[in-house]
PDB file of N, CA and C in Angstrom:
ATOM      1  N   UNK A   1      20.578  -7.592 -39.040  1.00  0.00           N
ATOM      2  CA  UNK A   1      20.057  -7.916 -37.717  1.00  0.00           C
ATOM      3  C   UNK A   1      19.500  -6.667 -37.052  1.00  0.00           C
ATOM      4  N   UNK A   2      18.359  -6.920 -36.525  1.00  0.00           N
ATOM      5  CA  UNK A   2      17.785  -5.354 -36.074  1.00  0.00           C
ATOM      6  C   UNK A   2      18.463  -5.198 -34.511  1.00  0.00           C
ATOM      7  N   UNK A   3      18.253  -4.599 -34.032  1.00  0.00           N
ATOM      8  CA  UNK A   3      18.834  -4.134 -32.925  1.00  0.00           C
ATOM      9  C   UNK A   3      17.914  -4.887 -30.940  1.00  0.00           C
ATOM     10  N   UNK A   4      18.618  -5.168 -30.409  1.00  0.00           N
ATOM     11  CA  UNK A   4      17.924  -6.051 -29.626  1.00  0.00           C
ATOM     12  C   UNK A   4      18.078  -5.375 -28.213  1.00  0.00           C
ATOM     13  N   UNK A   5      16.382  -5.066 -27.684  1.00  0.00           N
ATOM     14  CA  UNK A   5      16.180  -3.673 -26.734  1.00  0.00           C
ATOM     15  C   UNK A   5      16.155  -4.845 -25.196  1.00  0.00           C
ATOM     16  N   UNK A   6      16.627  -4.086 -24.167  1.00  0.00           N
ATOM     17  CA  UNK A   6      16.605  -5.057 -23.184  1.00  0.00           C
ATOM     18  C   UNK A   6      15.164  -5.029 -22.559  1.00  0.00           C
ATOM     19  N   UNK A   7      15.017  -6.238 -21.966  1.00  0.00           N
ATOM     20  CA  UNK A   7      13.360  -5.986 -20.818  1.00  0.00           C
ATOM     21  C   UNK A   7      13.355  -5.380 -19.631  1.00  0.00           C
ATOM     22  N   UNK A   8      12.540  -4.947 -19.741  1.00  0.00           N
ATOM     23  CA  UNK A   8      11.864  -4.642 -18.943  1.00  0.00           C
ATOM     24  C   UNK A   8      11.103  -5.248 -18.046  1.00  0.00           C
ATOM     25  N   UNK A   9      11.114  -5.429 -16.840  1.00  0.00           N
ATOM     26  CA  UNK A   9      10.591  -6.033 -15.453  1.00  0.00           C
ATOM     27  C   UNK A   9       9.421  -5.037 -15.164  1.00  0.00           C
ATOM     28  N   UNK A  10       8.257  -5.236 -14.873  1.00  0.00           N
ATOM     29  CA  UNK A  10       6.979  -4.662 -14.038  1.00  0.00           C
ATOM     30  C   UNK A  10       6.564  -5.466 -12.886  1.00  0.00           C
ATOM     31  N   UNK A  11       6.175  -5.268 -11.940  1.00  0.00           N
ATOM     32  CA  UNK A  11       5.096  -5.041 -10.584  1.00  0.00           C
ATOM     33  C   UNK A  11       4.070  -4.692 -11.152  1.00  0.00           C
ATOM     34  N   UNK A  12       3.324  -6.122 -10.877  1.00  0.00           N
ATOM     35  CA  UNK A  12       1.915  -5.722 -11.346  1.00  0.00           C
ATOM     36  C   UNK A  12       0.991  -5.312  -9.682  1.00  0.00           C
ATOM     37  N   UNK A  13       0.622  -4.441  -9.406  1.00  0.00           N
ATOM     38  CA  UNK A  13       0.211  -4.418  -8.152  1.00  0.00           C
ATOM     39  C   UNK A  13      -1.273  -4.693  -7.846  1.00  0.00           C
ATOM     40  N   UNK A  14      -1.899  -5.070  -9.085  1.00  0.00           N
ATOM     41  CA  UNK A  14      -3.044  -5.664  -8.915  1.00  0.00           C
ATOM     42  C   UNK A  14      -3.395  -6.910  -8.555  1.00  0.00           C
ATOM     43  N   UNK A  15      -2.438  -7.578  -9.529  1.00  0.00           N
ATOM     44  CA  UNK A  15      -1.784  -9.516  -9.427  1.00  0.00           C
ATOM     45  C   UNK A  15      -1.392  -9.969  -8.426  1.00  0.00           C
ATOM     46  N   UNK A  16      -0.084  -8.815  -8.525  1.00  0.00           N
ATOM     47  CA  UNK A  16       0.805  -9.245  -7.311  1.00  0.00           C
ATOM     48  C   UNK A  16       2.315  -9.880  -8.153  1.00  0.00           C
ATOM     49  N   UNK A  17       2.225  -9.983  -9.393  1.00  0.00           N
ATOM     50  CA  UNK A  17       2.964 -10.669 -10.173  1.00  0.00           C
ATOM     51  C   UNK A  17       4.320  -9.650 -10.761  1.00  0.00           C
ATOM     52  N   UNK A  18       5.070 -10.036 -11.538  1.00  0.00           N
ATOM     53  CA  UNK A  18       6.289  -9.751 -12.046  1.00  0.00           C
ATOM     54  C   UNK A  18       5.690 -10.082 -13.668  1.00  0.00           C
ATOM     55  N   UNK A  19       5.633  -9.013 -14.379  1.00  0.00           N
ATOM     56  CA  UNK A  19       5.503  -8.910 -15.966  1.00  0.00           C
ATOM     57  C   UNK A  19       6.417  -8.423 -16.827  1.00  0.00           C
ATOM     58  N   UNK A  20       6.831  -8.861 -17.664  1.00  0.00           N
ATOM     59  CA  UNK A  20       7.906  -8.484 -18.915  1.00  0.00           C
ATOM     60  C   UNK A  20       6.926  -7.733 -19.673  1.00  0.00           C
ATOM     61  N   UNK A  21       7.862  -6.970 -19.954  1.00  0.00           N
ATOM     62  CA  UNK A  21       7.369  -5.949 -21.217  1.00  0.00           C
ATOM     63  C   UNK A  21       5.893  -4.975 -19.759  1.00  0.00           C
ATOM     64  N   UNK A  22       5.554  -4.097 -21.482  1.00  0.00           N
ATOM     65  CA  UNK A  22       4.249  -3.296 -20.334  1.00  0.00           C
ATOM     66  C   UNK A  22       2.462  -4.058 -20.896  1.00  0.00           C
ATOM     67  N   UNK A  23       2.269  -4.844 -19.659  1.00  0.00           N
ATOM     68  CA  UNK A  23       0.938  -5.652 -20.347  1.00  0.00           C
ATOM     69  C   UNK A  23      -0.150  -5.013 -19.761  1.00  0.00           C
ATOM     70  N   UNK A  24       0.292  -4.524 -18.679  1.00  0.00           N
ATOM     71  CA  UNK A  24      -0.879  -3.901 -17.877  1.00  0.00           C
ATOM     72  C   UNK A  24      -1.187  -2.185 -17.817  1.00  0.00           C
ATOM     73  N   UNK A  25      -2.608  -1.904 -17.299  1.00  0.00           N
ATOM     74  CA  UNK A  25      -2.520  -0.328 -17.392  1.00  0.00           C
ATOM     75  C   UNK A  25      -1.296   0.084 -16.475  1.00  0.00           C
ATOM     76  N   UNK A  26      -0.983   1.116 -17.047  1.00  0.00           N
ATOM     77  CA  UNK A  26       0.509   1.701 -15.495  1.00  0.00           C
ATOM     78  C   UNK A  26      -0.462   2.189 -14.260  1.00  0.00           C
ATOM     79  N   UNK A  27      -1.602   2.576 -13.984  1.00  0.00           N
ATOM     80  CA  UNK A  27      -1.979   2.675 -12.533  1.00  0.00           C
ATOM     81  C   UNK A  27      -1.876   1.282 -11.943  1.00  0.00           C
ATOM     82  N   UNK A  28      -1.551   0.034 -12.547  1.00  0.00           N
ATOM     83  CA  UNK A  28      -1.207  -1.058 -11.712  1.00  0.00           C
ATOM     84  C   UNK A  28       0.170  -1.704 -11.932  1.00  0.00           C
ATOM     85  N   UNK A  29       0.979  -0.723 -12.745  1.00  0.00           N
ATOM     86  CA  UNK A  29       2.499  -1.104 -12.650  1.00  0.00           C
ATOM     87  C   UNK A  29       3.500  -0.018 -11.944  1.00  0.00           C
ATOM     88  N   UNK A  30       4.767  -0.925 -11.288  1.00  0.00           N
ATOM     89  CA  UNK A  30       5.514  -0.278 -10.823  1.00  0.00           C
ATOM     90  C   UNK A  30       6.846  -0.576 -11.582  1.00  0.00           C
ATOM     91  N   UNK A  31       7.912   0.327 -12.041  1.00  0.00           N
ATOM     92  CA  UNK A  31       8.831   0.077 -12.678  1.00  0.00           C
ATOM     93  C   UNK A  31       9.089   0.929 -13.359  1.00  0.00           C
ATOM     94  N   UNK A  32      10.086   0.471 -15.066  1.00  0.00           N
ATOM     95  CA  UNK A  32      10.562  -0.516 -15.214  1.00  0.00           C
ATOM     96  C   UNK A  32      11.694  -1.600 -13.994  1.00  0.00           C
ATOM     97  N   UNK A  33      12.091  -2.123 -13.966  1.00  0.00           N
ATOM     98  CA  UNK A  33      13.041  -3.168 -13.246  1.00  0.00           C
ATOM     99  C   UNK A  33      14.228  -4.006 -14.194  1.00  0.00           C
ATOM    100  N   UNK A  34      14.805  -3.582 -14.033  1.00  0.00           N
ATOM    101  CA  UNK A  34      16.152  -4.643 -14.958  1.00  0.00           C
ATOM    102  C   UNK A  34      16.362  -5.869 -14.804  1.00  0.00           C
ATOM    103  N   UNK A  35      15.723  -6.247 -13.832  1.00  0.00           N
ATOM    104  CA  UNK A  35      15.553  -7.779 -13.491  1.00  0.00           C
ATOM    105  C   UNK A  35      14.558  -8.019 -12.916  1.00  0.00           C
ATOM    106  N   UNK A  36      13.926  -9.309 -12.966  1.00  0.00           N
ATOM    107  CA  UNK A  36      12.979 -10.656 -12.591  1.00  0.00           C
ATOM    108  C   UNK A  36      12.992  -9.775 -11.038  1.00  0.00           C
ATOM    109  N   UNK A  37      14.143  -9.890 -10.656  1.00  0.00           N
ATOM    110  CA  UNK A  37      14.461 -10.112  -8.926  1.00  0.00           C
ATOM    111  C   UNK A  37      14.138  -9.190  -8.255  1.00  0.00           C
ATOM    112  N   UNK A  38      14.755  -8.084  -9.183  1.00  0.00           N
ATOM    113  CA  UNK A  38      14.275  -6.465  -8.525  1.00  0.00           C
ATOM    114  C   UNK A  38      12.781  -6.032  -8.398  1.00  0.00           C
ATOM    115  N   UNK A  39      12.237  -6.313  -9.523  1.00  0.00           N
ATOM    116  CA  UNK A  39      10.623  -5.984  -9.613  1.00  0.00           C
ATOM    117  C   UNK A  39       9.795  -7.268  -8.702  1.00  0.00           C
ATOM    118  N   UNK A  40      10.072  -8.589  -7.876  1.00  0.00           N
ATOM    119  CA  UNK A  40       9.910  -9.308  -7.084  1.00  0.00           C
ATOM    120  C   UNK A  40       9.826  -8.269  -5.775  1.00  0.00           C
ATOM    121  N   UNK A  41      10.609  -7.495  -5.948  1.00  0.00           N
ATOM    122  CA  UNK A  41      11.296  -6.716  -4.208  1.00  0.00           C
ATOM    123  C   UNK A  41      10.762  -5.480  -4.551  1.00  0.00           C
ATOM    124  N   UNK A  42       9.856  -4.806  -5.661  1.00  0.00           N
ATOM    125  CA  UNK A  42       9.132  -3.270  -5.801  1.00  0.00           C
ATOM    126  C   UNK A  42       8.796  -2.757  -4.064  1.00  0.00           C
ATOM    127  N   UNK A  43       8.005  -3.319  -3.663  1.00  0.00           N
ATOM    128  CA  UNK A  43       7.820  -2.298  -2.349  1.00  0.00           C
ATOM    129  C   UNK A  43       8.511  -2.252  -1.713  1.00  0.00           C
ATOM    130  N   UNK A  44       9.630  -3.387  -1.267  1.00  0.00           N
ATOM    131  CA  UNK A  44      10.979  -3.232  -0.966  1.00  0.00           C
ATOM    132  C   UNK A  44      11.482  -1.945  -0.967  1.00  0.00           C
ATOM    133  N   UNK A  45      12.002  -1.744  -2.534  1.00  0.00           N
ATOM    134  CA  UNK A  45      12.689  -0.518  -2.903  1.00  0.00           C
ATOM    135  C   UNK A  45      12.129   0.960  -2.948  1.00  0.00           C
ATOM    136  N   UNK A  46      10.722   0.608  -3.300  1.00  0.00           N
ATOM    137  CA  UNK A  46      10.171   1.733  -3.144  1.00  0.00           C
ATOM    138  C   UNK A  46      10.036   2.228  -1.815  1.00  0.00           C
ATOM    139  N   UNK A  47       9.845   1.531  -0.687  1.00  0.00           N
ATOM    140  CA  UNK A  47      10.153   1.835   0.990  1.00  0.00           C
ATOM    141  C   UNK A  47      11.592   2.543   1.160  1.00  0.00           C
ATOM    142  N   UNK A  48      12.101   1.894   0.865  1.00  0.00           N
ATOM    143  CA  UNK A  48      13.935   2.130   1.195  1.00  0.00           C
ATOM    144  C   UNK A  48      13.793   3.919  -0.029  1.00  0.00           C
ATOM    145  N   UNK A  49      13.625   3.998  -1.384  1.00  0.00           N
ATOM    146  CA  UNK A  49      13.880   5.320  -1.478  1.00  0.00           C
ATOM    147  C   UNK A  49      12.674   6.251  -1.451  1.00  0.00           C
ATOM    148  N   UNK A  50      12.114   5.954  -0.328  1.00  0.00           N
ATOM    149  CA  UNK A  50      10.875   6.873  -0.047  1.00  0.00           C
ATOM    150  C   UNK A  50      11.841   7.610   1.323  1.00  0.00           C
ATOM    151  N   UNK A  51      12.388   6.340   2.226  1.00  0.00           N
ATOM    152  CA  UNK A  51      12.951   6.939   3.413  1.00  0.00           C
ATOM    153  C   UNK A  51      14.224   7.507   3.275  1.00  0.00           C
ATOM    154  N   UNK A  52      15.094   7.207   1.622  1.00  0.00           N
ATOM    155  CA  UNK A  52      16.243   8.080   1.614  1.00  0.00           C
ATOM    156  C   UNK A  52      15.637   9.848   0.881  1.00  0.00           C
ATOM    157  N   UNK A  53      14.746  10.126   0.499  1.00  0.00           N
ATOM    158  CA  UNK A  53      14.072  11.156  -0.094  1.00  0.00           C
ATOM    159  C   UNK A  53      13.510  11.593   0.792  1.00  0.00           C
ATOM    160  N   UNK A  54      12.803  10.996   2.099  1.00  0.00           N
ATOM    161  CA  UNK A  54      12.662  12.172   3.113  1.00  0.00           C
ATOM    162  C   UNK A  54      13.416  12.572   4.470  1.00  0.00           C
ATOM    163  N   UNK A  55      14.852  11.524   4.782  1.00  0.00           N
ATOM    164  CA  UNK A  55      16.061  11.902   5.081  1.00  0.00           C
ATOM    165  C   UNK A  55      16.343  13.134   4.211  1.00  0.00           C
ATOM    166  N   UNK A  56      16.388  13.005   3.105  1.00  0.00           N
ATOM    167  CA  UNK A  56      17.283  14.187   2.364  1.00  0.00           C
ATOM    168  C   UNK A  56      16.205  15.577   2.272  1.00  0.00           C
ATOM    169  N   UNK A  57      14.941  15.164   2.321  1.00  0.00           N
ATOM    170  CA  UNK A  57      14.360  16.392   2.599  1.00  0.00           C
ATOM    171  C   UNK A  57      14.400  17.350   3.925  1.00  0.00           C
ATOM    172  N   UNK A  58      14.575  16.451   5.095  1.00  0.00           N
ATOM    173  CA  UNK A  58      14.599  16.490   6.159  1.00  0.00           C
ATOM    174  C   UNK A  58      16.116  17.160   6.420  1.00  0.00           C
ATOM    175  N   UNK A  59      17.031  17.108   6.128  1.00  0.00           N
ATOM    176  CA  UNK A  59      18.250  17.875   5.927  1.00  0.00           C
ATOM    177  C   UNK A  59      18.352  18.538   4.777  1.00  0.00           C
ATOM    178  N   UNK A  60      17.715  18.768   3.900  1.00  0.00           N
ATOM    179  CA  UNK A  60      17.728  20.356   3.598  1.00  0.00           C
ATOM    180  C   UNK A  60      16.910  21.507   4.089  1.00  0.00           C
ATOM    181  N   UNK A  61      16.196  21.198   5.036  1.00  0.00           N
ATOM    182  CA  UNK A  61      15.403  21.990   6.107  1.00  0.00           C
ATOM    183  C   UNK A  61      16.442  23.040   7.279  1.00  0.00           C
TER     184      UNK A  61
END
């Protein structure tokens, strides 16, 4: 039995869609995502650790 790799979730940000595996060029993917759900919520998360990365820049000042 060969060995069985988990998926991968993409943000397609061209679509607008949620893609398994990598189908698209990466200037229109965001990810990987471990789940369906998470890569649904990409700008979500990417908002939330944009504002914990410049909190933390902002206190090491």
């Amino acid at each position: 039995m060969g060995v069985q790799l988990e998926q991968e979730f993409w943000f397609n940000t061209k679509t607008g869609q949620v893609e398994v595996g990598k189908q698209t060029l990466a200037v229109y993917r965001i990810g990987p995502f471990k789940t369906r759900q998470e890569a649904e919520k990409a700008f979500e998360i990417l908002r939330s650790r944009s504002e914990r990365w410049q909190e933390e820049d902002e206190n090491q000042s």
